[in-house]
PDB file of N, CA and C in Angstrom:
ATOM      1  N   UNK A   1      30.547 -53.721  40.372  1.00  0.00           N
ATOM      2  CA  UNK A   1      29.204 -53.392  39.867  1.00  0.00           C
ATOM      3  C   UNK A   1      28.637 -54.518  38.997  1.00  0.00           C
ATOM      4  N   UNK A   2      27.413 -54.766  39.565  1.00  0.00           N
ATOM      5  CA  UNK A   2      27.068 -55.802  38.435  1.00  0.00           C
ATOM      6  C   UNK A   2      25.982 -55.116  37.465  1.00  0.00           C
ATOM      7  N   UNK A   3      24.985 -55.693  37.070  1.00  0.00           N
ATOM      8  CA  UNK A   3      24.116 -55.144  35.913  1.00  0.00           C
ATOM      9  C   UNK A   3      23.397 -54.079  36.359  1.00  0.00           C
ATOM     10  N   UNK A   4      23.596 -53.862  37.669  1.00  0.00           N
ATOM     11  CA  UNK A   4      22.635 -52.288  37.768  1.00  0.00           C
ATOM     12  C   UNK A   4      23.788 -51.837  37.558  1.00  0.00           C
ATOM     13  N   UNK A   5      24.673 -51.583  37.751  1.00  0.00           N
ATOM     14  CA  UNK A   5      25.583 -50.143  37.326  1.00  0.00           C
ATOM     15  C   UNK A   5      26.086 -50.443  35.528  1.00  0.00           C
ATOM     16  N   UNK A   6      25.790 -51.593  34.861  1.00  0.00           N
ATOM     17  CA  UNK A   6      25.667 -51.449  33.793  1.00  0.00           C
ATOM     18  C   UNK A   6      24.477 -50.676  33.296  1.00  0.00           C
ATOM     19  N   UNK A   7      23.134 -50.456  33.637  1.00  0.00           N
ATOM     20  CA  UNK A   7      21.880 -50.167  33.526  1.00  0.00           C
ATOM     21  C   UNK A   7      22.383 -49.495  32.060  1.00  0.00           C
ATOM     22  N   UNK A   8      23.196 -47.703  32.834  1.00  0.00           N
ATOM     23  CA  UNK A   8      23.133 -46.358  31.921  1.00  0.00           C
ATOM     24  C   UNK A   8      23.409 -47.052  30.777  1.00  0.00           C
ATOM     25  N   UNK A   9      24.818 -47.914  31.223  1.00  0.00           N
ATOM     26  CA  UNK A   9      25.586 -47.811  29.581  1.00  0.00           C
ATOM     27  C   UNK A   9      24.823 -48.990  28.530  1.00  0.00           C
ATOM     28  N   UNK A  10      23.853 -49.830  28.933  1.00  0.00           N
ATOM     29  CA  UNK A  10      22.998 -50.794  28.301  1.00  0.00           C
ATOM     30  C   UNK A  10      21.881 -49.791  27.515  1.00  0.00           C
ATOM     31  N   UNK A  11      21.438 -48.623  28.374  1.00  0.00           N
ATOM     32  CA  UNK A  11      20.482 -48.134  27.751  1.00  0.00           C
ATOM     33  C   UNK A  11      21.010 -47.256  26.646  1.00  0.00           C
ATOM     34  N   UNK A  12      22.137 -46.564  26.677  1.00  0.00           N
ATOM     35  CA  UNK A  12      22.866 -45.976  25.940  1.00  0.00           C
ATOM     36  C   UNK A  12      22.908 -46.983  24.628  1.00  0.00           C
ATOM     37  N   UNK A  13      23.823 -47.780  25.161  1.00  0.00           N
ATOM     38  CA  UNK A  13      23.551 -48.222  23.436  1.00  0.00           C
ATOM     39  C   UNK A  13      22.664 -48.495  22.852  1.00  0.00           C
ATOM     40  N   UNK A  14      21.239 -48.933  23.553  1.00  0.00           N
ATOM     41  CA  UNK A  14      19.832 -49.383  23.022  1.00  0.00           C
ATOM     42  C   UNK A  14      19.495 -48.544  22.410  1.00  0.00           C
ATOM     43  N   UNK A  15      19.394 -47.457  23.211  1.00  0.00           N
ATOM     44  CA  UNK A  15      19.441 -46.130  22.358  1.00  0.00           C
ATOM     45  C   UNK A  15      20.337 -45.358  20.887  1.00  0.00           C
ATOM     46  N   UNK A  16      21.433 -45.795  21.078  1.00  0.00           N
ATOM     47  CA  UNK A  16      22.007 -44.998  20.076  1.00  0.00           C
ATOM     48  C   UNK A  16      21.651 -46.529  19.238  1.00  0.00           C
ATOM     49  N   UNK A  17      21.348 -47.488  19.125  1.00  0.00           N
ATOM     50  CA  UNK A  17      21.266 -48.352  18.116  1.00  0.00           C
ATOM     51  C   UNK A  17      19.897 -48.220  17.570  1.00  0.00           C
ATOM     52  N   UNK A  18      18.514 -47.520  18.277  1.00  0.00           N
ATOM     53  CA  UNK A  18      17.227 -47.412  18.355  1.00  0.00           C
ATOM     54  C   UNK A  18      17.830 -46.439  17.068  1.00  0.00           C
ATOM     55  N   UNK A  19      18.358 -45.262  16.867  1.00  0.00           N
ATOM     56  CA  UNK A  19      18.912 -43.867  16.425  1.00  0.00           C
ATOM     57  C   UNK A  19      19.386 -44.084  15.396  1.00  0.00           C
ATOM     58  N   UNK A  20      20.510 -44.941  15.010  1.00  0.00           N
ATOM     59  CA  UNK A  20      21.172 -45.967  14.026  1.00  0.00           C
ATOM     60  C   UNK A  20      20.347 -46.434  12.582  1.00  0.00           C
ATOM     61  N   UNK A  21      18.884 -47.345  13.589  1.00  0.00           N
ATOM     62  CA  UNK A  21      17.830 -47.612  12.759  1.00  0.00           C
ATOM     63  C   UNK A  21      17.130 -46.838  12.421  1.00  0.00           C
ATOM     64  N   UNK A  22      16.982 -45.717  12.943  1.00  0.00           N
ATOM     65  CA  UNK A  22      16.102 -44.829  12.157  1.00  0.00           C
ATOM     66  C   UNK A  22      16.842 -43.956  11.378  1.00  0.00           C
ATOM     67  N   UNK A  23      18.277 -43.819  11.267  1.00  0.00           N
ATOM     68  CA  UNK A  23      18.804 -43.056  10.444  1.00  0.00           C
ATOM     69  C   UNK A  23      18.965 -43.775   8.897  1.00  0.00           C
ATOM     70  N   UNK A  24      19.187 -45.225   9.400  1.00  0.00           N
ATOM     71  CA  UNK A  24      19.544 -45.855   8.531  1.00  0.00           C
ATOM     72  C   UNK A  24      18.204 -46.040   7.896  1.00  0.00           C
ATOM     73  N   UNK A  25      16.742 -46.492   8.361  1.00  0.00           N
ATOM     74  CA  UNK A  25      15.575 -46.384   7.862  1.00  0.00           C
ATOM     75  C   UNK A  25      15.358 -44.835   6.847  1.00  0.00           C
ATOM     76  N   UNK A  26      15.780 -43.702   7.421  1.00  0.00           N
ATOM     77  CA  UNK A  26      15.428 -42.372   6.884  1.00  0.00           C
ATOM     78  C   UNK A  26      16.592 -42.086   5.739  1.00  0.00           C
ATOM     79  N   UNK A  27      17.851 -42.679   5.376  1.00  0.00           N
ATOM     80  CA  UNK A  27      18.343 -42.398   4.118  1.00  0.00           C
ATOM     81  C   UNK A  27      17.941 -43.367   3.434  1.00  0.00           C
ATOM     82  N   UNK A  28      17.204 -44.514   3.756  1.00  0.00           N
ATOM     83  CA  UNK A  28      16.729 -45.538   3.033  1.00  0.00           C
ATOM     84  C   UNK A  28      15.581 -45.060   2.175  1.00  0.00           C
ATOM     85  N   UNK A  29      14.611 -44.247   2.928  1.00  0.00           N
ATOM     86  CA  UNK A  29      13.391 -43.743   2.525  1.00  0.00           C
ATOM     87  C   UNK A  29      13.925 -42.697   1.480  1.00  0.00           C
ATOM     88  N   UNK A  30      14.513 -41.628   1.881  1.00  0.00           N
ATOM     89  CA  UNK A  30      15.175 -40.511   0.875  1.00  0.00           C
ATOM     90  C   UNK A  30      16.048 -41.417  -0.297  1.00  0.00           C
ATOM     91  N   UNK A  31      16.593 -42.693  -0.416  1.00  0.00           N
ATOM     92  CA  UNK A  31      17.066 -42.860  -1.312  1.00  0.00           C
ATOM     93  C   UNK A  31      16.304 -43.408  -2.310  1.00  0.00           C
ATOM     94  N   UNK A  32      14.913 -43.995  -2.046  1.00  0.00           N
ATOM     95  CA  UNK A  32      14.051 -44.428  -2.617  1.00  0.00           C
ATOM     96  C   UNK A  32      13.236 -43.187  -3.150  1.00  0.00           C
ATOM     97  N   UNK A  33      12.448 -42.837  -2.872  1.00  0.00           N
ATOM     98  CA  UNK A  33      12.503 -40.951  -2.922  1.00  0.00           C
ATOM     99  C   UNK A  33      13.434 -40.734  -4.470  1.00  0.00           C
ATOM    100  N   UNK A  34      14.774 -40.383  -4.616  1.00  0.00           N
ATOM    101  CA  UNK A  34      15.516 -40.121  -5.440  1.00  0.00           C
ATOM    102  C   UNK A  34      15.594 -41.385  -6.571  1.00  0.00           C
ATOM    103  N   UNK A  35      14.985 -42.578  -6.534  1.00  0.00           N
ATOM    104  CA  UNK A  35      14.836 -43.153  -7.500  1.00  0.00           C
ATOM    105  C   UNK A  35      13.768 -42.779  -8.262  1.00  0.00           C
ATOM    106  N   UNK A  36      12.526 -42.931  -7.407  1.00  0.00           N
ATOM    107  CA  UNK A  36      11.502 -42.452  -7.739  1.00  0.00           C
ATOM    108  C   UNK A  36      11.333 -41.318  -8.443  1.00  0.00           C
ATOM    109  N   UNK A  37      12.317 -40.594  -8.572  1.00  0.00           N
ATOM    110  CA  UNK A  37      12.281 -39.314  -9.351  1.00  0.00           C
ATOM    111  C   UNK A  37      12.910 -39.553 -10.172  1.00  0.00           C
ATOM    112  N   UNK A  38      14.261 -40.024 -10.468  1.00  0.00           N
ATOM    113  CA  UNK A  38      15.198 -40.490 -11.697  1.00  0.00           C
ATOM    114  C   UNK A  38      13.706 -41.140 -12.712  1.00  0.00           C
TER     115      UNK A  38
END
């Protein structure tokens, strides 16, 4: 198999890394948030 049967697992991680950044963006925001209140 060359890069088409890589396709799924390329998009997979694009994805879970797309997911990654926004989690990591969204405790970023909530931790700023909790300063802001201290």
């Amino acid at each position: 198999p060359g890069l088409a049967g890589n396709a799924p697992a390329l998009r997979h991680i694009k994805s879970s890394a797309a997911d990654f950044q926004r989690k990591c963006q969204n405790s970023y925001s909530i931790a700023k948030d909790s300063f802001l209140i201290l």
